[in-house]
N, C-alpha and C. Protein backbone atom coordinates (compact mmCIF):
# COMPACT_ATOMS: atom_id res chain seq x y z
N UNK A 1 19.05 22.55 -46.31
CA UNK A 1 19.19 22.19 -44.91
C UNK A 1 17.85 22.31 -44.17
N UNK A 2 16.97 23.42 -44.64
CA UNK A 2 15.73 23.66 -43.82
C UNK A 2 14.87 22.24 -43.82
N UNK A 3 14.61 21.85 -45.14
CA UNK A 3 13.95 20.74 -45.68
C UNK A 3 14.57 19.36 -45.03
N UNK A 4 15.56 19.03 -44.95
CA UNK A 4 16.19 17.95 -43.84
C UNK A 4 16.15 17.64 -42.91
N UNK A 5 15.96 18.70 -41.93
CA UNK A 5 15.51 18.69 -40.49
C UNK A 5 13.93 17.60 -40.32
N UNK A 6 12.89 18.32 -41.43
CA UNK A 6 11.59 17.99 -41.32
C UNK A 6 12.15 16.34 -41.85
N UNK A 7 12.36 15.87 -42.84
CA UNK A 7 12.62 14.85 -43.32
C UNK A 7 12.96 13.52 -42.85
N UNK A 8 14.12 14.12 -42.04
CA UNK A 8 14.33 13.25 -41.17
C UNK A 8 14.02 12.82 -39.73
N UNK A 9 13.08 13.80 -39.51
CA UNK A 9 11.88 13.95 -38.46
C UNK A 9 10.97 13.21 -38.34
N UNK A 10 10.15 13.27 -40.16
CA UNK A 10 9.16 12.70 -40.69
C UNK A 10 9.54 10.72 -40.23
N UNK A 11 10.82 10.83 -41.13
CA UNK A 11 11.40 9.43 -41.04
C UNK A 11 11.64 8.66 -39.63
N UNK A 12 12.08 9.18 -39.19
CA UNK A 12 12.25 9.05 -37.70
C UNK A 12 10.97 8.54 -37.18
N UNK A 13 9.85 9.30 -37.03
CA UNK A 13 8.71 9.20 -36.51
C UNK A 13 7.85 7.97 -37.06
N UNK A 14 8.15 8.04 -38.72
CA UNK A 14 7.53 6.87 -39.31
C UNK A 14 8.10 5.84 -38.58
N UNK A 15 9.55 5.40 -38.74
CA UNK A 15 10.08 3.99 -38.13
C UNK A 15 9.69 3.49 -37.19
N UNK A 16 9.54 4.45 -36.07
CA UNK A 16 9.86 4.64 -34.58
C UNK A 16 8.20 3.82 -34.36
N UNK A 17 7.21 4.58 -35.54
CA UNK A 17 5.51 4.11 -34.82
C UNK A 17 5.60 2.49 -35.31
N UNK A 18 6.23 2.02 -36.13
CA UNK A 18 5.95 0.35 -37.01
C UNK A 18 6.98 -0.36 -36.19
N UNK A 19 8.18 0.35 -35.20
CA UNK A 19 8.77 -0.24 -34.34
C UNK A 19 7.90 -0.35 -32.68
N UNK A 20 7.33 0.69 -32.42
CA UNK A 20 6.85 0.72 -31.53
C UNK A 20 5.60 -0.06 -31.41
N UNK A 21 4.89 0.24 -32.44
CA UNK A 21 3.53 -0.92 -32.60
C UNK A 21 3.70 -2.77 -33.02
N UNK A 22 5.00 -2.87 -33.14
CA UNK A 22 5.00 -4.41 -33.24
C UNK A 22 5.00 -5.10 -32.33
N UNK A 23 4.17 -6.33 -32.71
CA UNK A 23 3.86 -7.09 -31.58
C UNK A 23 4.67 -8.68 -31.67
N UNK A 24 5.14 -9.41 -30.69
CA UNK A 24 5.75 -10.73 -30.87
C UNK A 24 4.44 -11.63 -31.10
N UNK A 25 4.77 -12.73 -32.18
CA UNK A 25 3.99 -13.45 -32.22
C UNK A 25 3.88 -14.02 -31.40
N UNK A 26 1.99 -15.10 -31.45
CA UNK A 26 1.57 -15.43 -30.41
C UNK A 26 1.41 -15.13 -29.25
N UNK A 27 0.84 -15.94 -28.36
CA UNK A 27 0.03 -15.35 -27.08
C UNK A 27 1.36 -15.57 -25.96
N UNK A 28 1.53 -14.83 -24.62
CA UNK A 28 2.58 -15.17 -23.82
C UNK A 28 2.21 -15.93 -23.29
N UNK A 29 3.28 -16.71 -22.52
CA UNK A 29 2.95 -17.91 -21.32
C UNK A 29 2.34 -17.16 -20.58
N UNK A 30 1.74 -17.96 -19.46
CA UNK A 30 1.12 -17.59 -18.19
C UNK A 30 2.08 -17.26 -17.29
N UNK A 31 2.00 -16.32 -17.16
CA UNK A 31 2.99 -15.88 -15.64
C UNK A 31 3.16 -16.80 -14.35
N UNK A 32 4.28 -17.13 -13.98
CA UNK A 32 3.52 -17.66 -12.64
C UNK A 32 3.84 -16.58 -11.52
N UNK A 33 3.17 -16.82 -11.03
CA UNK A 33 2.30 -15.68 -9.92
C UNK A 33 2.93 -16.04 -8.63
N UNK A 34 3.38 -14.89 -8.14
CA UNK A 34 3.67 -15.62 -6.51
C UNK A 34 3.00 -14.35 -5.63
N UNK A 35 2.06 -15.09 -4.71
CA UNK A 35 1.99 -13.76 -3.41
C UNK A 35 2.74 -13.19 -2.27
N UNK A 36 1.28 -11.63 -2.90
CA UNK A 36 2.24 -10.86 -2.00
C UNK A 36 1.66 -10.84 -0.56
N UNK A 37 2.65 -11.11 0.41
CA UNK A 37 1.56 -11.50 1.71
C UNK A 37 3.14 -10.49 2.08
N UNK A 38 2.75 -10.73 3.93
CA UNK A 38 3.58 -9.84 4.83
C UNK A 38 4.79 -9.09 5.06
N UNK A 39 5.46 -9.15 3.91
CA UNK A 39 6.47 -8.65 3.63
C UNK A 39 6.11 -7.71 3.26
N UNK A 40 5.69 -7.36 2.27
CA UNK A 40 5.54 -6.03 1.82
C UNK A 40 4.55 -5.26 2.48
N UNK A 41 3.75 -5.61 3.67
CA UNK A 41 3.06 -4.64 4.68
C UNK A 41 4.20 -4.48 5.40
N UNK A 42 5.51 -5.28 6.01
CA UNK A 42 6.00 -4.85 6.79
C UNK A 42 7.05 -3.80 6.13
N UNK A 43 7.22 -3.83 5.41
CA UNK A 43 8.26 -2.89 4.20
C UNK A 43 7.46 -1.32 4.43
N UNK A 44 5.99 -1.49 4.03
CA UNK A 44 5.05 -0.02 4.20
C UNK A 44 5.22 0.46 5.39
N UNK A 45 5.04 -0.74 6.66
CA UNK A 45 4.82 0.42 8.32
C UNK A 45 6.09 0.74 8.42
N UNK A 46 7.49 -0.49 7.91
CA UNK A 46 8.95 0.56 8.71
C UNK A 46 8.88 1.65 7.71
N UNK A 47 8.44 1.61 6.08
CA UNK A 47 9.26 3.36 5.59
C UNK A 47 8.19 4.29 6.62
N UNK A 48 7.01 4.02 6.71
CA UNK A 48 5.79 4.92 7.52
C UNK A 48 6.31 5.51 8.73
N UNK A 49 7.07 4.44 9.34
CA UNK A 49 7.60 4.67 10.72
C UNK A 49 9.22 5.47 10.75
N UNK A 50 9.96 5.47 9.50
CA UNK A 50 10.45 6.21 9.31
C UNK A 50 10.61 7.50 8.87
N UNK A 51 9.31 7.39 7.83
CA UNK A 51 9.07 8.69 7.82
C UNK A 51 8.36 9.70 8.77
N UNK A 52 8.10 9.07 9.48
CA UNK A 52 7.32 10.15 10.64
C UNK A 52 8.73 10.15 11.78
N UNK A 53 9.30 9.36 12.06
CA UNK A 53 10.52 10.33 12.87
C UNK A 53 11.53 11.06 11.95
N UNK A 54 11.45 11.19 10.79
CA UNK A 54 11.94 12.27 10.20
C UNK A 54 11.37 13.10 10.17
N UNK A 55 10.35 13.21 9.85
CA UNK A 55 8.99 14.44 10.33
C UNK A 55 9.16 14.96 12.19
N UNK A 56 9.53 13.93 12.81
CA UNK A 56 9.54 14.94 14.28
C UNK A 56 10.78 15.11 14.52
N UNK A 57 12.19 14.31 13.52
CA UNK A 57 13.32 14.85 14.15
C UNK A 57 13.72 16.35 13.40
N UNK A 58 12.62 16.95 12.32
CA UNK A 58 12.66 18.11 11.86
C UNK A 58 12.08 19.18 12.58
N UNK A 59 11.05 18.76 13.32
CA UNK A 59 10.07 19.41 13.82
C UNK A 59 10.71 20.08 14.98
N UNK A 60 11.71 18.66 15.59
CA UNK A 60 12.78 18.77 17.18
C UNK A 60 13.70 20.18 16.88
N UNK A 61 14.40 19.62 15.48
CA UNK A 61 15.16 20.90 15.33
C UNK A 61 14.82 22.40 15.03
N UNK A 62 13.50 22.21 14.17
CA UNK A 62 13.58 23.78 13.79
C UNK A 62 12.96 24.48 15.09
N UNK A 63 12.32 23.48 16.09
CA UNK A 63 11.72 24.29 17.43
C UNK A 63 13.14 24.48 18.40
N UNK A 64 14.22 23.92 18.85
CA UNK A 64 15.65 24.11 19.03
C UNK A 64 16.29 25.27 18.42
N UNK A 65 16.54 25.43 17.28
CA UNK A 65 16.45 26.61 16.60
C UNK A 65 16.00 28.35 16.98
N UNK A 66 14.73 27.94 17.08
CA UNK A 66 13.95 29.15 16.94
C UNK A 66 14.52 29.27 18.33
């Protein structure tokens, strides 16, 4: 049983690297590309802008609190 553990460890590891290192033949298509324009700045300032009134509606309470 001691010897099995390693064995099938060994095996495991072998498969796993000749599975992991294979590559599909040939080269891929070209991606097509789309930009990223104003959407995703406006996506950054609302979480920004949300996260900072969660930052002062914490700030509101723990000074309420005290």
């Amino acid at each position: 049983m001691k010897t099995l553990i390693p064995l099938f460890t060994f095996v495991f590891v072998l498969v796993m690297s000749v599975v992991v290192l294979a590559q599909p033949p040939g080269l891929p298509a070209t991606p097509s590309q789309a930009p990223i324009d104003g959407g995703l700045g406006l996506l950054a300032a609302a979480g920004g802008a949300y996260a900072l009134k969660k930052l002062r509606d914490k700030k509101k309470m723990k000074n309420n609190i005290e």
